[in-house]
N, C-alpha and C. Protein backbone atom coordinates (compact mmCIF):
# COMPACT_ATOMS: atom_id res chain seq x y z
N UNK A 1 14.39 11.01 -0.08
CA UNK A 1 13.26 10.51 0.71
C UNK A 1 13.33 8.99 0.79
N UNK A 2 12.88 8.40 1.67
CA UNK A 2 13.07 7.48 2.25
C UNK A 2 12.05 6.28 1.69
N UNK A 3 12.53 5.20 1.57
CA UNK A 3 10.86 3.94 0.89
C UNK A 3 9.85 4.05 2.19
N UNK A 4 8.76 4.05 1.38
CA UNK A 4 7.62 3.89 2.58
C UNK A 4 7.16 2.38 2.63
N UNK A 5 7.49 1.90 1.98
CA UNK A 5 7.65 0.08 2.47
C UNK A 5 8.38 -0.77 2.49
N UNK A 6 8.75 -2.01 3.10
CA UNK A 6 9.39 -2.78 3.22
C UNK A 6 9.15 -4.46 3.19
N UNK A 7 9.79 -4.94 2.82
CA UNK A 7 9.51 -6.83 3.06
C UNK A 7 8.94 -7.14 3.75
N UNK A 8 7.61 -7.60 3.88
CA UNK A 8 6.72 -8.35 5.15
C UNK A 8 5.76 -7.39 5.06
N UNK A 9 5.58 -6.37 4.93
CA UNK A 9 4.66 -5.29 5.29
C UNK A 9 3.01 -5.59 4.64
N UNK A 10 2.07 -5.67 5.11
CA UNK A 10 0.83 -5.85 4.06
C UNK A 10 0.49 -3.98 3.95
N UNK A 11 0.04 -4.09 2.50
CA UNK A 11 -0.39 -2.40 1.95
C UNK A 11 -1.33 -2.31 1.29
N UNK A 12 -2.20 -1.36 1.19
CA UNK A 12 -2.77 -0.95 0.36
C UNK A 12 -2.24 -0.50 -0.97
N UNK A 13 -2.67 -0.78 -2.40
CA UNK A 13 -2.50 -0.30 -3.51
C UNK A 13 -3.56 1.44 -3.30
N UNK A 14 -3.14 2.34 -3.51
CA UNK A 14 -3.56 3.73 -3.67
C UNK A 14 -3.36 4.26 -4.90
N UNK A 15 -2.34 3.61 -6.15
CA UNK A 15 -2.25 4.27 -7.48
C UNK A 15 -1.75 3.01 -8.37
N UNK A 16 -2.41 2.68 -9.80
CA UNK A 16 -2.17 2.00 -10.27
C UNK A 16 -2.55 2.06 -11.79
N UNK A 17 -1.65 1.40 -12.89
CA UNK A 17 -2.02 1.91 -13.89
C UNK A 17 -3.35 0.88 -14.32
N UNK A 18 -3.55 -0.15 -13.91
CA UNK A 18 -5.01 -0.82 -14.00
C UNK A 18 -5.92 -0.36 -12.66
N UNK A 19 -6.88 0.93 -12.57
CA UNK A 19 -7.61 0.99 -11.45
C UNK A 19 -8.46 0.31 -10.77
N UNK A 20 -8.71 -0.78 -10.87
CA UNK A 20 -9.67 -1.96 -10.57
C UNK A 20 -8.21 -2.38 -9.35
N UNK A 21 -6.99 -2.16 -9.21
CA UNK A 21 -6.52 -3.02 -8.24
C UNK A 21 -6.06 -2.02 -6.97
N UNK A 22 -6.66 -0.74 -7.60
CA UNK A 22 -6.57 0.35 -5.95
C UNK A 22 -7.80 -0.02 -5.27
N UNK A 23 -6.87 0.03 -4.03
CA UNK A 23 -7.91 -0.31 -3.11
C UNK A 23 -7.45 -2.32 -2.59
N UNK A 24 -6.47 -2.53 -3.57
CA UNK A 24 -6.59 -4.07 -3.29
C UNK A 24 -5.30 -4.00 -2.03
N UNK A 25 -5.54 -5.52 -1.19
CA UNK A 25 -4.66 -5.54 0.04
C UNK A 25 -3.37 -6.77 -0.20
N UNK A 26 -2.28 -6.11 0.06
CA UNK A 26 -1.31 -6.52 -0.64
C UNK A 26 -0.21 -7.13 0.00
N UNK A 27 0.77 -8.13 -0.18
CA UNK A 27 2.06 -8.15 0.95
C UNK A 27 3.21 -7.93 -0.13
N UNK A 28 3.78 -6.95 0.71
CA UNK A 28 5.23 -6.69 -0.08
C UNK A 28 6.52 -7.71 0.38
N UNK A 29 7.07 -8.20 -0.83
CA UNK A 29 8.06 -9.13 -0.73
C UNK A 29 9.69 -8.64 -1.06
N UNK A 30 9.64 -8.47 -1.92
CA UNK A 30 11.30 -7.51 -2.03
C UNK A 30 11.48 -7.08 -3.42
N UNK A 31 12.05 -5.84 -3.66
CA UNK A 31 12.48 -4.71 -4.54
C UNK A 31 12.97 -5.71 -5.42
N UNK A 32 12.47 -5.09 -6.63
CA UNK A 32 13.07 -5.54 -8.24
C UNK A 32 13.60 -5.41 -8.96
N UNK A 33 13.48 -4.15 -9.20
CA UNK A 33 14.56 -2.72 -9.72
C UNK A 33 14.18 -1.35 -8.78
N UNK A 34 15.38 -0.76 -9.06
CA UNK A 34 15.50 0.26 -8.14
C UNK A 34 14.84 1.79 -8.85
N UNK A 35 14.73 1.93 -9.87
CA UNK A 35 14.44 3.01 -10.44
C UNK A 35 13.75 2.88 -12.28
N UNK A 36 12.52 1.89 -12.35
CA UNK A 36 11.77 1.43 -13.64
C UNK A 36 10.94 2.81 -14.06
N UNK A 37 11.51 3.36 -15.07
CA UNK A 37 10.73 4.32 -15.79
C UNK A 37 10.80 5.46 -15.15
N UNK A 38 11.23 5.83 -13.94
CA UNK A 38 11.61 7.02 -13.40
C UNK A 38 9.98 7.01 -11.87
N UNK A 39 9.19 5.79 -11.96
CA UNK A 39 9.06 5.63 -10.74
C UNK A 39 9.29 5.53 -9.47
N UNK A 40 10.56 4.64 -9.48
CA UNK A 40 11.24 4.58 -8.24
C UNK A 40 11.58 2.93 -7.56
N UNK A 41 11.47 2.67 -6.79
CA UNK A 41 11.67 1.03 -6.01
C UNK A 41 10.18 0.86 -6.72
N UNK A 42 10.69 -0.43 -7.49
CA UNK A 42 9.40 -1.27 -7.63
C UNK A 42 9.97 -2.61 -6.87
N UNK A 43 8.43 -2.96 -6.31
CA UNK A 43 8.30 -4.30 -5.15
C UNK A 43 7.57 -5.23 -6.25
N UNK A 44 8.10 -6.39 -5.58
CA UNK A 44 7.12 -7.64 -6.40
C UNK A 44 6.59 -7.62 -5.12
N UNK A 45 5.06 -7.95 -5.48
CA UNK A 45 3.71 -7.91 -4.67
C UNK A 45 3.07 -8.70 -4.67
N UNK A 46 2.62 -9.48 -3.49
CA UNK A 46 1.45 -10.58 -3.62
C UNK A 46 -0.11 -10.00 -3.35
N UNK A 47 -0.69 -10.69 -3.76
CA UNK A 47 -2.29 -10.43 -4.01
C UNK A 47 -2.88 -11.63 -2.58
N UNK A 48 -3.70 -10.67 -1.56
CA UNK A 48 -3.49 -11.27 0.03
C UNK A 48 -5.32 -11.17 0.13
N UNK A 49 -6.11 -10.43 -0.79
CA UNK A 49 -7.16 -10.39 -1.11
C UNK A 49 -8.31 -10.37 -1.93
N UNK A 50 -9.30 -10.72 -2.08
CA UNK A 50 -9.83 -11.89 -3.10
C UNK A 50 -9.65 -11.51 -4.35
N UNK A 51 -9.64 -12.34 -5.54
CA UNK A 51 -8.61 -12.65 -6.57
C UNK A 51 -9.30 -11.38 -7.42
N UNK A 52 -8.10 -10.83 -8.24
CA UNK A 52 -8.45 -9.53 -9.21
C UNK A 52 -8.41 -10.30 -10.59
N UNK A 53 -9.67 -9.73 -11.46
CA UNK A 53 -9.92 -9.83 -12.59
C UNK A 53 -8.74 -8.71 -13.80
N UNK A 54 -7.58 -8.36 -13.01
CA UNK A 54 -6.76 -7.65 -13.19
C UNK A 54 -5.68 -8.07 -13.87
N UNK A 55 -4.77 -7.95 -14.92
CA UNK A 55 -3.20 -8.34 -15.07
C UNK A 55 -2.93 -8.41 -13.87
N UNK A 56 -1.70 -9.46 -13.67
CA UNK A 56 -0.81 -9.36 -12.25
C UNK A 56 -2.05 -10.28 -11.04
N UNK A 57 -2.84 -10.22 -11.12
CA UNK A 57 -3.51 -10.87 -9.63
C UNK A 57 -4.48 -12.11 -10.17
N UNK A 58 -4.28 -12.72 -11.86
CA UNK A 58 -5.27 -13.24 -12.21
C UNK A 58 -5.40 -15.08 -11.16
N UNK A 59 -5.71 -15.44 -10.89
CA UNK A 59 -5.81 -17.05 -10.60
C UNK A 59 -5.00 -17.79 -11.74
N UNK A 60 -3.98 -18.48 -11.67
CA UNK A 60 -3.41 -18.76 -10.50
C UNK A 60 -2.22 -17.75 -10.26
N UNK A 61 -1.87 -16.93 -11.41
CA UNK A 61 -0.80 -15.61 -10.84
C UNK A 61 -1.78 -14.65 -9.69
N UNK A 62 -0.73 -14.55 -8.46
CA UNK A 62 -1.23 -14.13 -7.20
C UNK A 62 -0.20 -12.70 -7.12
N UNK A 63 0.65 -12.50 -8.14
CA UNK A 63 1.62 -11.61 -7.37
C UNK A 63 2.03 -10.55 -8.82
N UNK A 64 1.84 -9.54 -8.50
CA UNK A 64 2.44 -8.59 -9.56
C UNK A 64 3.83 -7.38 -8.57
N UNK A 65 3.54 -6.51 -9.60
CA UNK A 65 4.74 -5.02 -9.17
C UNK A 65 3.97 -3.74 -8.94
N UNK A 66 4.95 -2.90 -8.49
CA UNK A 66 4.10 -1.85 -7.64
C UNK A 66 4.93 -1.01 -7.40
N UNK A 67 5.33 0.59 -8.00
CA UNK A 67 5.82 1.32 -7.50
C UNK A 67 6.47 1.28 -5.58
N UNK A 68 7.23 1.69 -4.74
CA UNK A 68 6.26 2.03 -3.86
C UNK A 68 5.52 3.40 -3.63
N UNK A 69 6.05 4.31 -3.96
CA UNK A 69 5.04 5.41 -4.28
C UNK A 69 3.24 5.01 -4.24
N UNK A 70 2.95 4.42 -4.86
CA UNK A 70 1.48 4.08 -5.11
C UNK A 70 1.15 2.81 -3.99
N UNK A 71 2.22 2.40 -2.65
CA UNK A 71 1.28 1.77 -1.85
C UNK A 71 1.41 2.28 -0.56
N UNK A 72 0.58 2.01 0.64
CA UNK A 72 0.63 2.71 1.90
C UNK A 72 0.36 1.55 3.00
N UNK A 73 1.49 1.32 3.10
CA UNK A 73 1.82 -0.10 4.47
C UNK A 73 1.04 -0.06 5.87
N UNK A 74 0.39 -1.10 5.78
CA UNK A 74 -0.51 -0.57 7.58
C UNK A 74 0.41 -1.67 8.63
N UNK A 75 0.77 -0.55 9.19
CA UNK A 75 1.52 -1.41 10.08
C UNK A 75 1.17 -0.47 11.61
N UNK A 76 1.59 -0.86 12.93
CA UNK A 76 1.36 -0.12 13.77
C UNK A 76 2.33 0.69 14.15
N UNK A 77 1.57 1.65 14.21
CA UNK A 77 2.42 3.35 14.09
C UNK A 77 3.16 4.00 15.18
N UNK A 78 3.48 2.92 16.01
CA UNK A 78 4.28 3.00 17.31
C UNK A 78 3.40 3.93 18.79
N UNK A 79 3.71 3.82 20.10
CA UNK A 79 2.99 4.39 21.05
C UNK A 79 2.78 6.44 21.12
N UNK A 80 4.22 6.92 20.44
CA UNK A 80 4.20 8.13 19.88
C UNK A 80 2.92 8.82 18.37
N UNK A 81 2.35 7.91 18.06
CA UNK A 81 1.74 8.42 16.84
C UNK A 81 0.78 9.53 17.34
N UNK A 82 0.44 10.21 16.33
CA UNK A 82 -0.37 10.96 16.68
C UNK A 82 -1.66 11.23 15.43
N UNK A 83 -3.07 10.89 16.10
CA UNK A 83 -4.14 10.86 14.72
C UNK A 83 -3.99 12.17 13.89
N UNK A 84 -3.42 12.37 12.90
CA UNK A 84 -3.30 13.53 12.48
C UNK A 84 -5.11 14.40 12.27
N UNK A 85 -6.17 12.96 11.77
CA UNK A 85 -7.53 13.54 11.99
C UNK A 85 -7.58 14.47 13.01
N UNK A 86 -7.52 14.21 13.95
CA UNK A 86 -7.52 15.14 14.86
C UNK A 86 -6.69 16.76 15.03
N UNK A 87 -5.65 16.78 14.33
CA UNK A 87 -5.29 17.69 14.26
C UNK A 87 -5.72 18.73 13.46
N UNK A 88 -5.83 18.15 12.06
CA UNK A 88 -6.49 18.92 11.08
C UNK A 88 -7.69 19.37 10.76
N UNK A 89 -8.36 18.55 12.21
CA UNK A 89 -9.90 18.88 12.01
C UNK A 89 -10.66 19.79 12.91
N UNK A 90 -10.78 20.89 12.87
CA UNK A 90 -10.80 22.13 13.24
C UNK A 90 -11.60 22.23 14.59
N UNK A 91 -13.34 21.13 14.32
CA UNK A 91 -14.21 21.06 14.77
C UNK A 91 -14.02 19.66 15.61
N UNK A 92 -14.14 19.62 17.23
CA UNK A 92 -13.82 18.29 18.10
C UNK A 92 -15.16 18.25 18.88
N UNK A 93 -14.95 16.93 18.77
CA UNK A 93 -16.51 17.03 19.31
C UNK A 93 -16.53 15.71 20.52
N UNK A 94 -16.74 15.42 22.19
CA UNK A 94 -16.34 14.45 22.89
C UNK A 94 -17.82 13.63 22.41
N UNK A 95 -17.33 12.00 22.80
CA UNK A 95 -18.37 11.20 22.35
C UNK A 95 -18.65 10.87 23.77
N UNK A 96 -19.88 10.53 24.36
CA UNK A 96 -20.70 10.00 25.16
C UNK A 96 -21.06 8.75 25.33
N UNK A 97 -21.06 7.81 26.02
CA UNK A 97 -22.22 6.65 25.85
C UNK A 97 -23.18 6.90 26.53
């Protein structure tokens, strides 16, 4: 399977072993080791949103590590995407103004 992120990309943290930094918004910079502890590509990560009372994001360290497994890159999903919400959601309902 393939990395779900890359250099430049800003991500969400979704799994982390300090939970105070899921949910934090992140820019991925480049792979560190390829396989730490049987995680997988860990990224060194910068901290792109307001400062975590966390290891890794304290003032003035801005940048920790990150599986990528545990982040999810928002980037734009090309003119083919398709809302999967919509697919999986059984019940459609048109909106009005």
């Amino acid at each position: 399977m393939g990395l779900k992120s890359k250099p430049g990309d800003l991500a969400v943290i979704v799994n982390a072993f300090i939970p105070e930094n899921i949910g934090r918004l992140v820019k991925v910079l480049y792979a560190v080791d390829e396989d730490f502890l049987g995680l997988g590509v860990i990224w060194l990560i910068e901290n792109v949103g307001a400062p975590s009372p966390s290891i890794g994001f304290d003032t003035p360290q801005k940048q920790g590590h990150s599986p990528d497994a545990w982040l999810r890159p928002i980037r734009d999903p090309g003119d083919d995407a398709v809302d999967e919400t919509l697919i999986n959601n059984p019940v459609r309902h048109e909106v009005t103004a």
